[in-house]
Protein backbone atom coordinates (compact mmCIF):
# COMPACT_ATOMS: atom_id res chain seq x y z
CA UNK A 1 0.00 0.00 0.00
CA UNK A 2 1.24 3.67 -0.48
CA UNK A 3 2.08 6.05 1.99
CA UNK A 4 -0.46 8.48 1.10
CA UNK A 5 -3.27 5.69 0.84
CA UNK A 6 -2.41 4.61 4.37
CA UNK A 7 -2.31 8.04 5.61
CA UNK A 8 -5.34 8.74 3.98
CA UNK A 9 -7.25 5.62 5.74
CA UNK A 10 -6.51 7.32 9.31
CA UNK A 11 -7.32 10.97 8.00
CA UNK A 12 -11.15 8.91 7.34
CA UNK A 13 -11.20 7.41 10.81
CA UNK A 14 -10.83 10.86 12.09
CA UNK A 15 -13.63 12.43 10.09
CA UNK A 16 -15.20 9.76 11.37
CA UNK A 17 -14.87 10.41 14.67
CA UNK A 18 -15.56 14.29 14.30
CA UNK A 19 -18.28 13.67 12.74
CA UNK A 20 -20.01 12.48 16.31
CA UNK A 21 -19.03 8.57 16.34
CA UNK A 22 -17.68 6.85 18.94
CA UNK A 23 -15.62 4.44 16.90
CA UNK A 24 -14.86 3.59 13.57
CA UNK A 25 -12.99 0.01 12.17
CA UNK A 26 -12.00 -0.92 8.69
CA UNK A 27 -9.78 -2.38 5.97
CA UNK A 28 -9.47 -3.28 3.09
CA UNK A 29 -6.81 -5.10 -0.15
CA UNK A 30 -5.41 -3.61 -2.62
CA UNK A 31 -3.73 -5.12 -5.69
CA UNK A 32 -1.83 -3.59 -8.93
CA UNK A 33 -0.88 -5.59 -12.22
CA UNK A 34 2.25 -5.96 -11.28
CA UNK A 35 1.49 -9.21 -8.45
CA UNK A 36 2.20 -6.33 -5.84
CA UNK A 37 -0.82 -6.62 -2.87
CA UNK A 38 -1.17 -4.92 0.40
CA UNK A 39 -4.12 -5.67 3.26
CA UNK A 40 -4.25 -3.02 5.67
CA UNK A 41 -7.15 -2.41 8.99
CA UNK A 42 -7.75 1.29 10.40
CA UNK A 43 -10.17 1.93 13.45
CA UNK A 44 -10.13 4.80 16.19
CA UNK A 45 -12.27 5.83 19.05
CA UNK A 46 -12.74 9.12 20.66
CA UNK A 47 -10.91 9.86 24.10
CA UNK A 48 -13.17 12.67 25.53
CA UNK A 49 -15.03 15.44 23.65
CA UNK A 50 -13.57 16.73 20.62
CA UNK A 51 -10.75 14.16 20.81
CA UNK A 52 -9.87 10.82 19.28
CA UNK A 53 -7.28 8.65 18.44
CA UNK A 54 -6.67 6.66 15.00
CA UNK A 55 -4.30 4.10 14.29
CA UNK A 56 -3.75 0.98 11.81
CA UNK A 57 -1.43 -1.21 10.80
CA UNK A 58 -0.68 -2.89 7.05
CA UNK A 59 1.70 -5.16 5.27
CA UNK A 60 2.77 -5.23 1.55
CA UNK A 61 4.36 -7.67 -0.67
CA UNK A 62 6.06 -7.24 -4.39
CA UNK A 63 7.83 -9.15 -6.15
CA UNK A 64 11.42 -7.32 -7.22
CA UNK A 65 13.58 -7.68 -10.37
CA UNK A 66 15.28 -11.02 -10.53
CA UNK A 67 13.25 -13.37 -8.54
CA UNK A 68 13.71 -11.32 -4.91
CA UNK A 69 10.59 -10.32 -2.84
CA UNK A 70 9.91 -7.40 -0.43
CA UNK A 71 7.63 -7.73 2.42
CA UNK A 72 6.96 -4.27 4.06
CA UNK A 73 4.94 -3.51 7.55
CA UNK A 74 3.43 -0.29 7.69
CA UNK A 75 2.09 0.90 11.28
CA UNK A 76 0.66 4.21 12.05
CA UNK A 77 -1.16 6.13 15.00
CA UNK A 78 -2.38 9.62 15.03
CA UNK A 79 -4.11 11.93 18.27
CA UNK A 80 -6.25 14.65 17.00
CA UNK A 81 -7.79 17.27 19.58
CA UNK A 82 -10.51 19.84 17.87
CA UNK A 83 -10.08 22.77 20.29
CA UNK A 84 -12.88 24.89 17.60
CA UNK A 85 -12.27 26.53 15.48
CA UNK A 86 -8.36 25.45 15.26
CA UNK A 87 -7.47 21.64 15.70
CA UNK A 88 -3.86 20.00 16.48
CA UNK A 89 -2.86 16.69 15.20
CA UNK A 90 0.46 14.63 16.28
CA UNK A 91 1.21 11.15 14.88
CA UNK A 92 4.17 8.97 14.65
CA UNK A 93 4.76 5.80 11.96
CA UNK A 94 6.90 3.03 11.20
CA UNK A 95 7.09 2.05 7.56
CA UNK A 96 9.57 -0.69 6.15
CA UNK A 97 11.54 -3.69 5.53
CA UNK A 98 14.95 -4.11 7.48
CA UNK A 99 16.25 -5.79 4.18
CA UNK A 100 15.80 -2.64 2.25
CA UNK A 101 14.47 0.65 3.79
CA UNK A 102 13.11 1.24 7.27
CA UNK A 103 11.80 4.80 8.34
CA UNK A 104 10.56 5.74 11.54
CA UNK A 105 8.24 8.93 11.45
CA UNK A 106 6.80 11.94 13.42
CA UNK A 107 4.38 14.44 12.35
CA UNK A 108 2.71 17.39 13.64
CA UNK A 109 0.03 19.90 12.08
CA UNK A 110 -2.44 22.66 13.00
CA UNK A 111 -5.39 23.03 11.18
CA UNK A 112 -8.33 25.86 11.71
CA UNK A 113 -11.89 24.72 9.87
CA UNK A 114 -15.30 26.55 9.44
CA UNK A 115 -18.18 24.86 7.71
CA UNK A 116 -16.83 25.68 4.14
CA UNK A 117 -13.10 25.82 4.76
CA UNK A 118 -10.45 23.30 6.28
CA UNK A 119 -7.03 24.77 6.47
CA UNK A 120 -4.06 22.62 7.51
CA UNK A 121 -0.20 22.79 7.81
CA UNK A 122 2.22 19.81 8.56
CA UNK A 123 5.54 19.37 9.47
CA UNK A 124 7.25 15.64 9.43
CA UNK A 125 10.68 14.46 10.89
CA UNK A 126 11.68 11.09 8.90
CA UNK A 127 14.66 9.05 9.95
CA UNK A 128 15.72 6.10 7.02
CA UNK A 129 17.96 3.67 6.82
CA UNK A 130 18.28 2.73 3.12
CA UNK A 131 20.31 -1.02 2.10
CA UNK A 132 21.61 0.13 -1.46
CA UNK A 133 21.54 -2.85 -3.50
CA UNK A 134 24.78 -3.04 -6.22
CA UNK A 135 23.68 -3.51 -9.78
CA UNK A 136 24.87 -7.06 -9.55
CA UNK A 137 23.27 -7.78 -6.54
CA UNK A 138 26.53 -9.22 -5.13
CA UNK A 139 27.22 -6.04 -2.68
CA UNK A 140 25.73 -3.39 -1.04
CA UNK A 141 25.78 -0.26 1.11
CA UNK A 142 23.83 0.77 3.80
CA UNK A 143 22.96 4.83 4.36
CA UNK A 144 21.16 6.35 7.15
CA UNK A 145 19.47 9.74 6.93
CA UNK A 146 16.92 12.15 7.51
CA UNK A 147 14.66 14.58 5.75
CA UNK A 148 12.16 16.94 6.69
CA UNK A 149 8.84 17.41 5.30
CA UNK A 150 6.86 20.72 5.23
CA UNK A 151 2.96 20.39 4.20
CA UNK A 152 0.34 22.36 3.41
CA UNK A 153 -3.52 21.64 2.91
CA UNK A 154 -6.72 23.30 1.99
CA UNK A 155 -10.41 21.70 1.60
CA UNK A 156 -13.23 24.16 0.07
CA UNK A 157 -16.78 22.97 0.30
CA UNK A 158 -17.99 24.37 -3.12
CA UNK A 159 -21.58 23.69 -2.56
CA UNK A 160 -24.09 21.27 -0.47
CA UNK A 161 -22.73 17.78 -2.56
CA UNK A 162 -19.04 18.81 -3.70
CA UNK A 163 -15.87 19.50 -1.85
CA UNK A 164 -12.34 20.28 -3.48
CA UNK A 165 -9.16 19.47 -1.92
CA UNK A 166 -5.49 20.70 -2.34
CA UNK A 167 -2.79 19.24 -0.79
CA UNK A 168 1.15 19.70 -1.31
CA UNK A 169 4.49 18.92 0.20
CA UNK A 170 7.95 18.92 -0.28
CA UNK A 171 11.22 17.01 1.87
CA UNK A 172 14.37 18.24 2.45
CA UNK A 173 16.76 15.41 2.86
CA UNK A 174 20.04 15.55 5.08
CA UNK A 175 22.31 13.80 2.39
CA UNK A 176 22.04 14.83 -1.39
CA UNK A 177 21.32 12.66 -4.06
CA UNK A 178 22.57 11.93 -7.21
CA UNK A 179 19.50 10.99 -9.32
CA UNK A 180 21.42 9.92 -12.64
CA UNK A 181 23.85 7.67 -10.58
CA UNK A 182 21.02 6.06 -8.74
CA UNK A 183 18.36 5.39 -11.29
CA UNK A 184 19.41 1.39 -11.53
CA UNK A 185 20.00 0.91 -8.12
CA UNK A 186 16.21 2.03 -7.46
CA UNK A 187 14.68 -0.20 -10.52
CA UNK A 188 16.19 -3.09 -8.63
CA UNK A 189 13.70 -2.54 -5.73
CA UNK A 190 10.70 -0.53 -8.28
CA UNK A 191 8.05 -1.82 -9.82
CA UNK A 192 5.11 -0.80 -8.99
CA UNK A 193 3.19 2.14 -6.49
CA UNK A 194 3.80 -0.32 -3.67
CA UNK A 195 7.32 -0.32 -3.22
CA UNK A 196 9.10 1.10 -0.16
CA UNK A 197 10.56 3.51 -2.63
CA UNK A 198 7.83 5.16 -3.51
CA UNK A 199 8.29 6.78 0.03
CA UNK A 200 11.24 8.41 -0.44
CA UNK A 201 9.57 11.37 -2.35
CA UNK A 202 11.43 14.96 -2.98
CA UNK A 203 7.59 16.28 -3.59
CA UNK A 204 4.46 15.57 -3.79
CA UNK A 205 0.90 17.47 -5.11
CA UNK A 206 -2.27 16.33 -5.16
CA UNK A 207 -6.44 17.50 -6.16
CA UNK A 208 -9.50 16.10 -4.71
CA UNK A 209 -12.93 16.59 -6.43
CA UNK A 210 -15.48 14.59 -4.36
CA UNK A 211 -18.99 14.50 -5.46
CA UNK A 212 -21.87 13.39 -2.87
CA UNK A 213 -24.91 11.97 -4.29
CA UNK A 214 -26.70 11.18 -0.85
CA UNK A 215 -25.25 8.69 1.15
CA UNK A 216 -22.71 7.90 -1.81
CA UNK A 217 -19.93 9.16 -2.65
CA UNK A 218 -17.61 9.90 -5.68
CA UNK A 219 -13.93 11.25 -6.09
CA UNK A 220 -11.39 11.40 -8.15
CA UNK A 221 -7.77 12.26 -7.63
CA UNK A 222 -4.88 13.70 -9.41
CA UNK A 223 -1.30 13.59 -8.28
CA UNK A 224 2.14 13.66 -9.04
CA UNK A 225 5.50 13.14 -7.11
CA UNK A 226 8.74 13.12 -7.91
CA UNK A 227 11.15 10.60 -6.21
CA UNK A 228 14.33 11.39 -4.48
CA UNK A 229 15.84 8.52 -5.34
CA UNK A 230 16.25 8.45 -9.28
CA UNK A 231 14.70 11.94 -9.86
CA UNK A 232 11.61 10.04 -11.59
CA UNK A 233 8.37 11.46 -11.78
CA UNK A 234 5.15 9.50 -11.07
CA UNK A 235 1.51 10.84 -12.40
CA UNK A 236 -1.84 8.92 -10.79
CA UNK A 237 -5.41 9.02 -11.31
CA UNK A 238 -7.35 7.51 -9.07
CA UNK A 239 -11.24 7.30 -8.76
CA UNK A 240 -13.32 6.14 -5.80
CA UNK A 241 -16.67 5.25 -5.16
CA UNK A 242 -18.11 5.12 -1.30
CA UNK A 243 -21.74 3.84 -0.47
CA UNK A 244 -23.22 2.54 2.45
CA UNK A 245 -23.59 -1.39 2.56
CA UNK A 246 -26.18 -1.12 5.95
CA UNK A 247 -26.61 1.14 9.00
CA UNK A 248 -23.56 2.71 9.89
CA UNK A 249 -21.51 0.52 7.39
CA UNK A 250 -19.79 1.62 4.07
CA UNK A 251 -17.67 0.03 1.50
CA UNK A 252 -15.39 1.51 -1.21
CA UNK A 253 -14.08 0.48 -4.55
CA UNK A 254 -11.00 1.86 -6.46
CA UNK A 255 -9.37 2.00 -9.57
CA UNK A 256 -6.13 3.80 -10.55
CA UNK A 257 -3.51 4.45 -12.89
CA UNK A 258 0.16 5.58 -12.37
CA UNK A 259 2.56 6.79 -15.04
CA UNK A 260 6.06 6.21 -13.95
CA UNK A 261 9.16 6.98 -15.45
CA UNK A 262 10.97 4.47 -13.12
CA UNK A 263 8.30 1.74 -12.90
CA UNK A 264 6.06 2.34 -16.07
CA UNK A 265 2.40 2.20 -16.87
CA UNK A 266 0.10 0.06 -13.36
CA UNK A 267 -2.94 -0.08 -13.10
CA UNK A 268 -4.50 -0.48 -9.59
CA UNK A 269 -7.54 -1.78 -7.70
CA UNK A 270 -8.46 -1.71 -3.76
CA UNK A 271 -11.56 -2.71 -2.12
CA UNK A 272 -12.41 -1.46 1.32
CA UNK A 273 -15.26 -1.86 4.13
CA UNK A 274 -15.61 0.54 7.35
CA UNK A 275 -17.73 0.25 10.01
CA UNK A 276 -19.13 3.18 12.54
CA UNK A 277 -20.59 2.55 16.14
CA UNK A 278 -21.69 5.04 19.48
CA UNK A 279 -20.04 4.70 22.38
């Protein structure tokens, strides 16, 4: 699973949650054309009033050039407090394999919302330690670093069934990278949106259209990233459709396209249920 997908997952169990829930479980596969697959679960449950926590946990598996596989656990947990009308959030992550690249994470944002407006800002300490495979896969080099990450966020509600949603944020990383050097060193552990790479961004942008239609729910999603890696750039579509499957229950489909320079043309499906519940 991505980075931003998984992120995304706890940003719903929040919403969730703010929107007067006690508690709120899911999860959900995804799989791309490229044999990669990821399972993932999300839930969180509010503390006191106008506070929750979210948190989840997922694991990944591709299958790398030459016969190698990467399994990668993903674990994430996030405390939001609403203090109305500005809101802090802190969270902290762990996202990796130890064969290939482990990064432990901590973010912290401030966000001030009205009824039509959701403003947010994010900052994000990352600490990696990369295993740089040799072209002949014989030896290898391990590098540990850093990078900081500086977001930014805004969420318009453009009338009574359609919201808009811009999102943006760049890294600066503690060692520098030589993108042309590196570019076959990162296809040996690259092939699809699910690779740990795919985490080691320079920057990232991203829109949001979503379209309600009642109790359902349409988007569709644009973004592109660049990674720091091999300098490659990665362009994704993504549309998703949300509808309710019985009281308090929902289920979501998606399908998606990425076109990479480093990994090519995927095409990729997830399927996802979430269930809500009073304290």
């Amino acid at each position: 699973m991505s980075s931003y997908k998984f992120i995304a997952l706890i940003f719903i169990a929040g919403n969730a949650l703010a929107a007067g829930d006690g508690f709120m479980i899911g999860g959900g596969v995804e799989s791309d054309n490229e044999d990669g697959i990821s399972a993932s679960a999300v839930g969180g449950f509010g503390l006191a009033e106008n506070t929750w926590v979210s948190a989840g946990v997922a694991k990944s598996s591709v299958e790398l050039a030459r016969g190698r596989e990467l399994e990668a656990l993903y674990a994430d947990v996030e405390l939001d407090h609403y203090f109305d009308p500005v809101g802090i959030r802190i969270g902290a992550a762990y996202w990796g394999d130890s064969d290939v690249l482990e990064s432990n994470d901590w973010r912290a944002s401030i966000y001030w919302r009205n009824e039509a407006v959701t403003l947010a800002a994010e900052y994000e300490f990352r600490d990696f330690d990369f295993i740089i495979p040799s072209i002949d896969l014989v030896t290898s080099r391990e590098l540990m670093f850093d990078a900081d990450g500086i977001g930014v966020s805004a969420r318009f509600k453009m009338s009574e069934s359609t919201s808009l949603r811009l999102a943006g944020k760049k890294y600066d990383y503690s060692v520098p990278f030589r993108p042309v050097e590196n570019v076959d060193a990162a296809s040996l552990v690259t092939v699809s949106r699910l690779s740990l790479i795919n985490t080691l961004v320079d920057h990232r942008a991203s829109v949001s259209l979503g379209i309600d239609q009642g109790l359902k729910r349409w988007e569709i999603d644009v973004a592109t990233w660049e990674d720091v890696i091999a300098g490659s750039r990665t362009n994704s579509v993504t549309l998703r459709y949300l509808m309710p499957m019985a009281d308090k229950s929902d289920i979501e489909f998606s399908l998606g396209y990425d076109d990479s320079d480093l990994y090519g043309d995927v095409t990729f499906f997830s399927l996802y249920l979430y269930f809500y519940g009073a304290d």
